[in-house]
Protein backbone atom coordinates (compact mmCIF):
# COMPACT_ATOMS: atom_id res chain seq x y z
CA UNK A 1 0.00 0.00 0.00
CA UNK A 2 1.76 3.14 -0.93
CA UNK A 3 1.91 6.27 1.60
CA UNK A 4 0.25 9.42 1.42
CA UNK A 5 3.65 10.92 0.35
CA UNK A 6 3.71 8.31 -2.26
CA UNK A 7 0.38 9.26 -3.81
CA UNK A 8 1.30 13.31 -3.25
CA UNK A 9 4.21 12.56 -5.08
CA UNK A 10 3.13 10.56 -7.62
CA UNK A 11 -0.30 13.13 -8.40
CA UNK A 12 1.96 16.14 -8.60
CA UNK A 13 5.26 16.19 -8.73
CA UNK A 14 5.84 13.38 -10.99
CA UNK A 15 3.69 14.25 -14.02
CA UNK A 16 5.55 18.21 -13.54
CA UNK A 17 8.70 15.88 -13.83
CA UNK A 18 7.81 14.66 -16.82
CA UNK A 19 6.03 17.57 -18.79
CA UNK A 20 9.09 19.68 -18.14
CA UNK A 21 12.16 16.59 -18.46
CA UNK A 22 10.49 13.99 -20.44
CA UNK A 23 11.14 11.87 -23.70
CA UNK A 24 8.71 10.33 -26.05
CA UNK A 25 9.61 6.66 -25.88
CA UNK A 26 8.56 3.31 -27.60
CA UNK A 27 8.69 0.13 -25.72
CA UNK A 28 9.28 -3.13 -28.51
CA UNK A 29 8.51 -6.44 -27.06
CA UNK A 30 7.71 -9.43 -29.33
CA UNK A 31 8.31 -7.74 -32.70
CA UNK A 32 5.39 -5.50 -31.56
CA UNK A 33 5.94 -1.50 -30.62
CA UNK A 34 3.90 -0.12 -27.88
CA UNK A 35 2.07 3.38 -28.06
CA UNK A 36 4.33 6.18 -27.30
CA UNK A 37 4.93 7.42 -23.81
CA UNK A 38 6.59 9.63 -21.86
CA UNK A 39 9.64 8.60 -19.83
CA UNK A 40 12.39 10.90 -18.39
CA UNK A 41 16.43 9.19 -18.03
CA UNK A 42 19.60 9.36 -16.41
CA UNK A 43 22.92 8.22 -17.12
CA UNK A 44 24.33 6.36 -14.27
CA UNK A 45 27.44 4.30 -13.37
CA UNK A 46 26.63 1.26 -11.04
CA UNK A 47 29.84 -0.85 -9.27
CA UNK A 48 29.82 -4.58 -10.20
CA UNK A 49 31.83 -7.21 -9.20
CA UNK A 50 32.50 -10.88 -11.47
CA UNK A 51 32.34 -14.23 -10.27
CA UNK A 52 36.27 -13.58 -10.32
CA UNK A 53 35.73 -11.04 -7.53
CA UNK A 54 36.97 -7.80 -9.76
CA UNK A 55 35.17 -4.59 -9.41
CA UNK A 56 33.44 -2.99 -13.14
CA UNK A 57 31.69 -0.28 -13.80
CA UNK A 58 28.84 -0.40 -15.96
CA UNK A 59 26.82 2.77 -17.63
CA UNK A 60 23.40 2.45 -18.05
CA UNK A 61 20.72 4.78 -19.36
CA UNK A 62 18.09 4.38 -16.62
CA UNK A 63 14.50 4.79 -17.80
CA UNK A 64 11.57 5.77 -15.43
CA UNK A 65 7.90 5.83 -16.21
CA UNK A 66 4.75 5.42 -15.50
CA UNK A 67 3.38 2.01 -15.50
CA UNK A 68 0.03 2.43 -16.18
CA UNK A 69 1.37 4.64 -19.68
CA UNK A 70 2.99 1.48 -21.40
CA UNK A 71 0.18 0.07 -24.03
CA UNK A 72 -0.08 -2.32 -26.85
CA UNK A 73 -3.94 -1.94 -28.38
CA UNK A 74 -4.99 -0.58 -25.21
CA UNK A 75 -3.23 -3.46 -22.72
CA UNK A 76 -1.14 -2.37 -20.35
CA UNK A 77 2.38 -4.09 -20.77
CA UNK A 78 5.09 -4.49 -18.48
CA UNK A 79 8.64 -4.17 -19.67
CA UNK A 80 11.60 -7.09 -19.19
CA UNK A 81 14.78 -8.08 -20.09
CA UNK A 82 15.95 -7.96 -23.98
CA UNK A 83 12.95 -5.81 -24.52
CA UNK A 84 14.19 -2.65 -27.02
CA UNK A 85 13.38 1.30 -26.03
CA UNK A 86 13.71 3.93 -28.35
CA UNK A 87 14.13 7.12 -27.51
CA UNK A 88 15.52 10.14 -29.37
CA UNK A 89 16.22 8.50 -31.88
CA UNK A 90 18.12 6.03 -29.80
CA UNK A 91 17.50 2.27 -29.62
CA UNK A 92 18.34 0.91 -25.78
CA UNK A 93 18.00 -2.99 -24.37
CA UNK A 94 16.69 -3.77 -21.22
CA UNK A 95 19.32 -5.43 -18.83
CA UNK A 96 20.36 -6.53 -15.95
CA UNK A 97 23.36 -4.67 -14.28
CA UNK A 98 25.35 -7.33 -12.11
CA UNK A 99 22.65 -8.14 -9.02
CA UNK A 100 20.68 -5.22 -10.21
CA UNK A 101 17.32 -6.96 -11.99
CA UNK A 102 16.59 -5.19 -15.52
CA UNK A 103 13.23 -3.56 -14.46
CA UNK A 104 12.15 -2.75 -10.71
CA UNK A 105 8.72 -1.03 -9.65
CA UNK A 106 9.75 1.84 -7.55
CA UNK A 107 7.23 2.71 -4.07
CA UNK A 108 3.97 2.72 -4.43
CA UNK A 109 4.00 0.62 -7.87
CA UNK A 110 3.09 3.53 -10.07
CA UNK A 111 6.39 3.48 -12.42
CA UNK A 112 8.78 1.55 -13.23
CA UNK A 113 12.71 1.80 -13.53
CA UNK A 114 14.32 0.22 -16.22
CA UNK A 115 18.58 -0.05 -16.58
CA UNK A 116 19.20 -0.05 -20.48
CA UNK A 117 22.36 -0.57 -22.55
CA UNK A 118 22.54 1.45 -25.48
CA UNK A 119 22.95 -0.26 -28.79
CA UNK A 120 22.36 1.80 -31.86
């Protein structure tokens, strides 16, 4: 159950978020493109160690979004690993980053985070 500061947040300040910082994006998943949405990203640089115990560092374009905005003919989708983003004219894969799992609902379940690798 998400808090009252959850919902506050989530009512206002994350639609201001995105009207003022946000991306059209396309999710593709199955050979099939969703509807557009709107998404706003980051660059980050997570720490990840091998099975060999060395330390990498990975950059990923993190994506975040609102969950109930991802359609295919009017179904609400949820995105996963290998599925394809395209932003900006950008194409990005979902992944995993070390421990990190590909896509992760942030509080209250009303968006999700997605770590992408860019490929084209």
């Amino acid at each position: 159950m998400p808090s009252p500061a959850d919902q506050l947040l989530e009512i206002y300040g994350a639609s201001q978020l995105e009207q003022s910082f946000g991306v059209s994006v396309v999710l593709r998943q199955n050979r099939r493109d969703s509807d557009a949405f709107i998404a706003t990203w980051s660059d980050q640089k997570y720490e990840t160690f091998g099975d060999d115990g060395l330390m990498t560092i990975v950059q990923s374009r993190d994506f975040v979004f609102a969950a109930a905005d991802v359609l295919m003919e009017d179904v609400v989708v949820e995105p996963r690993q290998g599925d394809l983003l395209t932003a900006e004219g950008s194409k990005f894969q979902i992944a995993s980053i070390g421990k990190l799992p590909a896509v992760e609902k942030l509080p209250g379940d009303y968006r999700w985070l997605v770590h992408t690798n860019k490929i084209s």
